[in-house]
Protein backbone atom coordinates (compact mmCIF):
# COMPACT_ATOMS: atom_id res chain seq x y z
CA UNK A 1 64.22 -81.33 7.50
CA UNK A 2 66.74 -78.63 5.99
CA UNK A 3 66.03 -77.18 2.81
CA UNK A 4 69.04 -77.09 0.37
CA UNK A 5 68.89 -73.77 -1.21
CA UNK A 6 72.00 -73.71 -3.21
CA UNK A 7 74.92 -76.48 -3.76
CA UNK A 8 77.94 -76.20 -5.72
CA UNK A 9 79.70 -79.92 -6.93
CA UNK A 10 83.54 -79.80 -7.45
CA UNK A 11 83.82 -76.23 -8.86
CA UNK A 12 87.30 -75.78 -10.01
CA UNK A 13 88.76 -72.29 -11.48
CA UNK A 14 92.28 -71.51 -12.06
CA UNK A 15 94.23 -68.78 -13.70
CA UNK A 16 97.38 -69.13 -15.59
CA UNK A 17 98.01 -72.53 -13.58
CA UNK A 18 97.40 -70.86 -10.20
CA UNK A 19 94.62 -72.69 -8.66
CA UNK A 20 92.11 -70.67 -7.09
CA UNK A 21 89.77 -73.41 -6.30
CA UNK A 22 89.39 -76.66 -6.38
CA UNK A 23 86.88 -79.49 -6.27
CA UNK A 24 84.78 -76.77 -4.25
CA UNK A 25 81.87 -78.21 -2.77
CA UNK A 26 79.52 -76.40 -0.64
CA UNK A 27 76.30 -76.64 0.85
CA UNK A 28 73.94 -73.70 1.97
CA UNK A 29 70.72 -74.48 3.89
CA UNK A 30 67.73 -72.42 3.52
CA UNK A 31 67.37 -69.34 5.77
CA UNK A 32 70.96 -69.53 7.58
CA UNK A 33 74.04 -68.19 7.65
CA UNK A 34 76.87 -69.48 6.44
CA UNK A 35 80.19 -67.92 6.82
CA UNK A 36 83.10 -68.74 4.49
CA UNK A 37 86.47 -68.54 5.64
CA UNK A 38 90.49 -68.65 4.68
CA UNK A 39 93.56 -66.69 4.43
CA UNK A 40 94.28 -64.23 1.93
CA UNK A 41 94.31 -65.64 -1.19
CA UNK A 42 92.45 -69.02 -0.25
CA UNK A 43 90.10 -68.12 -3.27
CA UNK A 44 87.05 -66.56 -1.44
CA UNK A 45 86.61 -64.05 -3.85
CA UNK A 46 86.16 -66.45 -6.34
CA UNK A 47 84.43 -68.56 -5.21
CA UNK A 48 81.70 -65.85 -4.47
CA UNK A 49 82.29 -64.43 -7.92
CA UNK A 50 81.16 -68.46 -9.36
CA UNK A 51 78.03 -68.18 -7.39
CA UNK A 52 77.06 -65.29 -8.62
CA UNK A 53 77.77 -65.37 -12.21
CA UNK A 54 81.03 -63.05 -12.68
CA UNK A 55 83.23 -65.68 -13.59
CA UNK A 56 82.55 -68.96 -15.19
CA UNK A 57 84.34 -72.39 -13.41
CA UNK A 58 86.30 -74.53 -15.51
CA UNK A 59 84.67 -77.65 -14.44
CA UNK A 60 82.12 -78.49 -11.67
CA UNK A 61 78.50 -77.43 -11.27
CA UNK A 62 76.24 -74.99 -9.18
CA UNK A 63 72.65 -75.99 -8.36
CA UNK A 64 70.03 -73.27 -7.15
CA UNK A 65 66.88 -74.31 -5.74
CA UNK A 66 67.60 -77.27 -8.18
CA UNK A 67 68.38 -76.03 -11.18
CA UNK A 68 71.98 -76.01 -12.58
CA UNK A 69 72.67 -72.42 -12.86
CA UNK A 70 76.73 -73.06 -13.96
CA UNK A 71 76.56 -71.31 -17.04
CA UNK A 72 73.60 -68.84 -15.91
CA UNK A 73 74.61 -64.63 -16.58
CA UNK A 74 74.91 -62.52 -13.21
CA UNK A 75 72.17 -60.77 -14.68
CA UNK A 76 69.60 -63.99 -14.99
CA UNK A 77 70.70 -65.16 -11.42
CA UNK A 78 69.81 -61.62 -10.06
CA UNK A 79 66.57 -62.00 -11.77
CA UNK A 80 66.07 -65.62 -9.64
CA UNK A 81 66.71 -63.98 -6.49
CA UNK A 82 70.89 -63.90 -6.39
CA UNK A 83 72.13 -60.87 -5.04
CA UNK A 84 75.81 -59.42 -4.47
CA UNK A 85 77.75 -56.99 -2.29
CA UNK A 86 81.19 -56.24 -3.18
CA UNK A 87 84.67 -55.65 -1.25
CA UNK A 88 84.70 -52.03 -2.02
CA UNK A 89 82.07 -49.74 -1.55
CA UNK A 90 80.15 -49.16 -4.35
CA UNK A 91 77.48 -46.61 -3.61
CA UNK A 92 76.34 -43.26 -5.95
CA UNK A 93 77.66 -40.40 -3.53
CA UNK A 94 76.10 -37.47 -5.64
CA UNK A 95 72.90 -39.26 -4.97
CA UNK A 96 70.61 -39.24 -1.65
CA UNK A 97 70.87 -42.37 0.76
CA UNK A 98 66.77 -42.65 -0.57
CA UNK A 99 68.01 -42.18 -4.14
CA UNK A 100 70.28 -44.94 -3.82
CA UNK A 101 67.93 -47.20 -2.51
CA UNK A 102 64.94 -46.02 -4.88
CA UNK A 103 67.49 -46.97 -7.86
CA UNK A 104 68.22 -50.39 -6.58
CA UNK A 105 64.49 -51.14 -6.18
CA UNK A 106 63.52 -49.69 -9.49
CA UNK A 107 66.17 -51.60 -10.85
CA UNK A 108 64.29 -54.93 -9.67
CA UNK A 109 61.07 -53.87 -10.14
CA UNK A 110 61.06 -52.21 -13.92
CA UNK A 111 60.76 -48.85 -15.64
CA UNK A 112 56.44 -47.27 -15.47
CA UNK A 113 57.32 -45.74 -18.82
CA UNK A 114 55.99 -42.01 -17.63
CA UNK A 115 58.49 -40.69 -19.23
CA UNK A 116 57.30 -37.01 -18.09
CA UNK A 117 56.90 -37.95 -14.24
CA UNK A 118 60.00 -37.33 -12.05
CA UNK A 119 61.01 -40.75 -10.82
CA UNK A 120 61.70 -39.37 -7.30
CA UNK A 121 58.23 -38.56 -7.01
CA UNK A 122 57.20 -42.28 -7.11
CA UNK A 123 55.44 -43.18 -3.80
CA UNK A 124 55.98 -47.25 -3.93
CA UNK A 125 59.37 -46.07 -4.98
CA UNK A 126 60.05 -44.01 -2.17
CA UNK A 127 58.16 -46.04 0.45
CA UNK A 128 60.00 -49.15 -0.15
CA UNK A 129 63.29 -46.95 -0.20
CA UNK A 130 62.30 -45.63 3.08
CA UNK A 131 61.59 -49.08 4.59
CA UNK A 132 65.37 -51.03 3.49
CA UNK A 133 66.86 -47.27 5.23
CA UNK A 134 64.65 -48.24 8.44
CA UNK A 135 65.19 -51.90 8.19
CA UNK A 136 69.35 -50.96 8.45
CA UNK A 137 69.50 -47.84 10.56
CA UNK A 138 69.57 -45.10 8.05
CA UNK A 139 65.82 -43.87 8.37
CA UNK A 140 67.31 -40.58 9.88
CA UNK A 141 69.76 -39.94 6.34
CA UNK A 142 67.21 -40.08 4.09
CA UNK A 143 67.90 -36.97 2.72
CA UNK A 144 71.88 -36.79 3.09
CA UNK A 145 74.21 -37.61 0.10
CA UNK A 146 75.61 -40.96 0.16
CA UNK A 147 79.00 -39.09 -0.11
CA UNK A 148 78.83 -37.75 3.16
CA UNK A 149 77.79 -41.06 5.55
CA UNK A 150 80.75 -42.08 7.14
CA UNK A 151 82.28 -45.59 5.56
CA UNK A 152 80.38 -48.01 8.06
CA UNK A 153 76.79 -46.44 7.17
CA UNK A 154 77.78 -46.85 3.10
CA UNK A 155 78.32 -50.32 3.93
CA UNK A 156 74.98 -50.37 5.60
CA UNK A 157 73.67 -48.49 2.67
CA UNK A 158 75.48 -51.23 0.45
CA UNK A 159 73.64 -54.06 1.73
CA UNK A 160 70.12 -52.50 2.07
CA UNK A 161 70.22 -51.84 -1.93
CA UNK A 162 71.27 -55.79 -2.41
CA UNK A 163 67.83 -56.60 -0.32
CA UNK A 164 66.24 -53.79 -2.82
CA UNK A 165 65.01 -57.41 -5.08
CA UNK A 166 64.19 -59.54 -1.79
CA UNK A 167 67.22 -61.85 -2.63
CA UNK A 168 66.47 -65.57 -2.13
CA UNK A 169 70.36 -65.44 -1.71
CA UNK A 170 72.68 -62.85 -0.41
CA UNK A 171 76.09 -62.93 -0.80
CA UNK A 172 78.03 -60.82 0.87
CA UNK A 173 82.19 -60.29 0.53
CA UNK A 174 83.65 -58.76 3.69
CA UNK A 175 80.85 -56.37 4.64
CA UNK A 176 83.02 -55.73 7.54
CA UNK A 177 86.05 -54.40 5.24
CA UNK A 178 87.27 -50.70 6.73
CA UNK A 179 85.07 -50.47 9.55
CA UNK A 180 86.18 -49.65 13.17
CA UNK A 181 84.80 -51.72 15.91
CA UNK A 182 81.93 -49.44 16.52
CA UNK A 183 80.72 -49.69 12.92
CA UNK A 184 81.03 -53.34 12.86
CA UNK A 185 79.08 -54.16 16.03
CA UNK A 186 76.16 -52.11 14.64
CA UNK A 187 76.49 -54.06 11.18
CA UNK A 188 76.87 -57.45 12.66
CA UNK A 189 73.28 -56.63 14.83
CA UNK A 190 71.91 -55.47 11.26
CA UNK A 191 72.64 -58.84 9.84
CA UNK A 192 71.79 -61.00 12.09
CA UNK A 193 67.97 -59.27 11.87
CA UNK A 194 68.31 -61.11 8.28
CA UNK A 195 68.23 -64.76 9.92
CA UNK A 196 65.67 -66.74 9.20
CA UNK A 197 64.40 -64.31 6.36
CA UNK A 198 67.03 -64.49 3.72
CA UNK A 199 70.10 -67.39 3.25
CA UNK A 200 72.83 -65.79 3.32
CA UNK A 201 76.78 -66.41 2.08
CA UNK A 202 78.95 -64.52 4.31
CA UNK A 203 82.89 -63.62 3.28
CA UNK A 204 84.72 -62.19 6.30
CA UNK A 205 87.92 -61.95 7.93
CA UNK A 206 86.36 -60.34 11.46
CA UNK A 207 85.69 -63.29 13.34
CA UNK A 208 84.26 -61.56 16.21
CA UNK A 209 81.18 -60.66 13.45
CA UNK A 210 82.06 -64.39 12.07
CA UNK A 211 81.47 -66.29 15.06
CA UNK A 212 78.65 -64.13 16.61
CA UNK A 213 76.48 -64.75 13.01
CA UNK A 214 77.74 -67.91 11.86
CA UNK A 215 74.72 -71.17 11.57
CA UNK A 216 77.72 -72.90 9.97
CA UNK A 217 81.68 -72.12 9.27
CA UNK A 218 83.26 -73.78 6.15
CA UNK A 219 86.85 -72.79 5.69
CA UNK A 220 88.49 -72.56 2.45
CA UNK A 221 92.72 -72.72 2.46
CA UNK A 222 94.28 -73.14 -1.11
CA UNK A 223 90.82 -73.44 -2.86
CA UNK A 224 90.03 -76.26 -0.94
CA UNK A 225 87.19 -76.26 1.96
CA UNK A 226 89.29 -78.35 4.57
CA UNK A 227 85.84 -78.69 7.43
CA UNK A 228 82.27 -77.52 7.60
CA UNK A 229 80.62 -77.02 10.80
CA UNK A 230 79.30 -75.07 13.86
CA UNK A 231 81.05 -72.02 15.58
CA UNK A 232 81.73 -74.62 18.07
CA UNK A 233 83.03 -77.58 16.11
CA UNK A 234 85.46 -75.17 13.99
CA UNK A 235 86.94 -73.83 16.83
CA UNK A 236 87.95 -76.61 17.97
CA UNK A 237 89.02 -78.22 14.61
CA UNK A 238 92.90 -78.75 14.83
CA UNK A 239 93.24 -78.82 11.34
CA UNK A 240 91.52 -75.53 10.97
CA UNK A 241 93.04 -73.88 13.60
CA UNK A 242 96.68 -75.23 11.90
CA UNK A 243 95.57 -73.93 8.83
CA UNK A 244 94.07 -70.34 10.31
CA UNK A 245 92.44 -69.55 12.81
CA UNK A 246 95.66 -70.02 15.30
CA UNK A 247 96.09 -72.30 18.38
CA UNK A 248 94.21 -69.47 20.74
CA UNK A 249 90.86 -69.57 19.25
């Protein structure tokens, strides 16, 4: 039997009258994939930004491992396992690829309080740093600023710091965003390592990575999810390929 991780029940958000979403109900089964999908400005974004605690819906509810969570800070839902990449990079580039990744773990693990001991000096620090740059190709940057990786390694970079807390959910918003075909091959075989081990929201407009990671499609146009299903069965959806994906998919 699947394992409902997370569910979301008619969340609604608008702005100045512009609706963003509405009646948004979703469904994400423990240890999947599940790609979300839409045109610009079909209210992806926001949606993601309603799971994970950056904006607040005006009506509707969000249920994590069954607990409402609606009204839950992005901080509190990080502490329960939520975890967040962004559409723009957001990586320290004065700082080492094993800083970086040191930070984000020390971040979910606490402060020791030795306030005289130089926190890159920290063996569990450094060897759990040193295992998320192995798990996503960077065990041979350890030592190079973040500054310098080219963009597709900062987005690898990106998502091994959201694992940094072993996420029960990852969230991630167009991991795919300014990478060349090269980079995005090497990310999409990154990710899909993560089946199975962590549920995972994906945002993307490459359908290539979409299709080839995908458990389950939903697709979102005008803040409404208009079908849910396989690779298979949204292909051939004629509503959804009205509404985006184009009659030659």
């Amino acid at each position: 039997m699947t394992e409902i991780l997370l569910s979301t029940d008619k969340l609604c958000k608008s702005y100045a009258g512009l609706r963003a979403n509405h009646n948004l109900s979703l469904e994400l089964v423990k240890g999947e994939i599940h790609a979300l999908i839409g045109p610009n400005g079909a209210g992806k974004s926001t949606a993601v930004a309603q799971l994970s605690g950056e904006l607040t819906p005006d009506s509707g509810k969000i249920i994590f491992e069954g607990r409402d969570i609606t009204q839950m800070p992005t901080y509190r839902r990080a502490c329960i396992g939520v975890s967040r990449s962004f559409q723009v990079t957001s990586v320290f580039d004065e700082m080492s690829v094993l800083d970086n990744l040191a930070l984000a773990v020390q971040a979910h693990q606490g402060h020791s309080y030795r306030f005289w001991a130089p926190v890159n000096k920290n063996q569990q620090l450094n060897q759990a740093a040193a295992e998320l740059a192995r798990q996503f190709g960077l065990d041979h940057q350890h030592e190079l600023l973040a500054g310098t990786l080219a963009h597709g390694e900062k987005r690898q970079l990106e998502v091994a710091m959201t694992l940094a807390g072993n996420p029960r959910l990852l969230l991630l918003d167009e991991p795919m965003a300014g990478i060349g075909p090269g980079g995005s091959k090497k990310l999409t075989e990154l990710l899909d390592e993560l089946r199975g081990h962590y549920t995972v929201l994906l945002v993307e407009h490459d359908m290539d990575a979409v299709f080839a990671l995908a458990d389950r499609i939903s697709v979102l146009v005008y803040g409404e999810i208009i079908a849910t299903g396989s690779v298979d069965e949204i292909r051939h959806d004629e509503s959804v390929q009205r509404a985006y994906l184009g009659e030659t998919c």
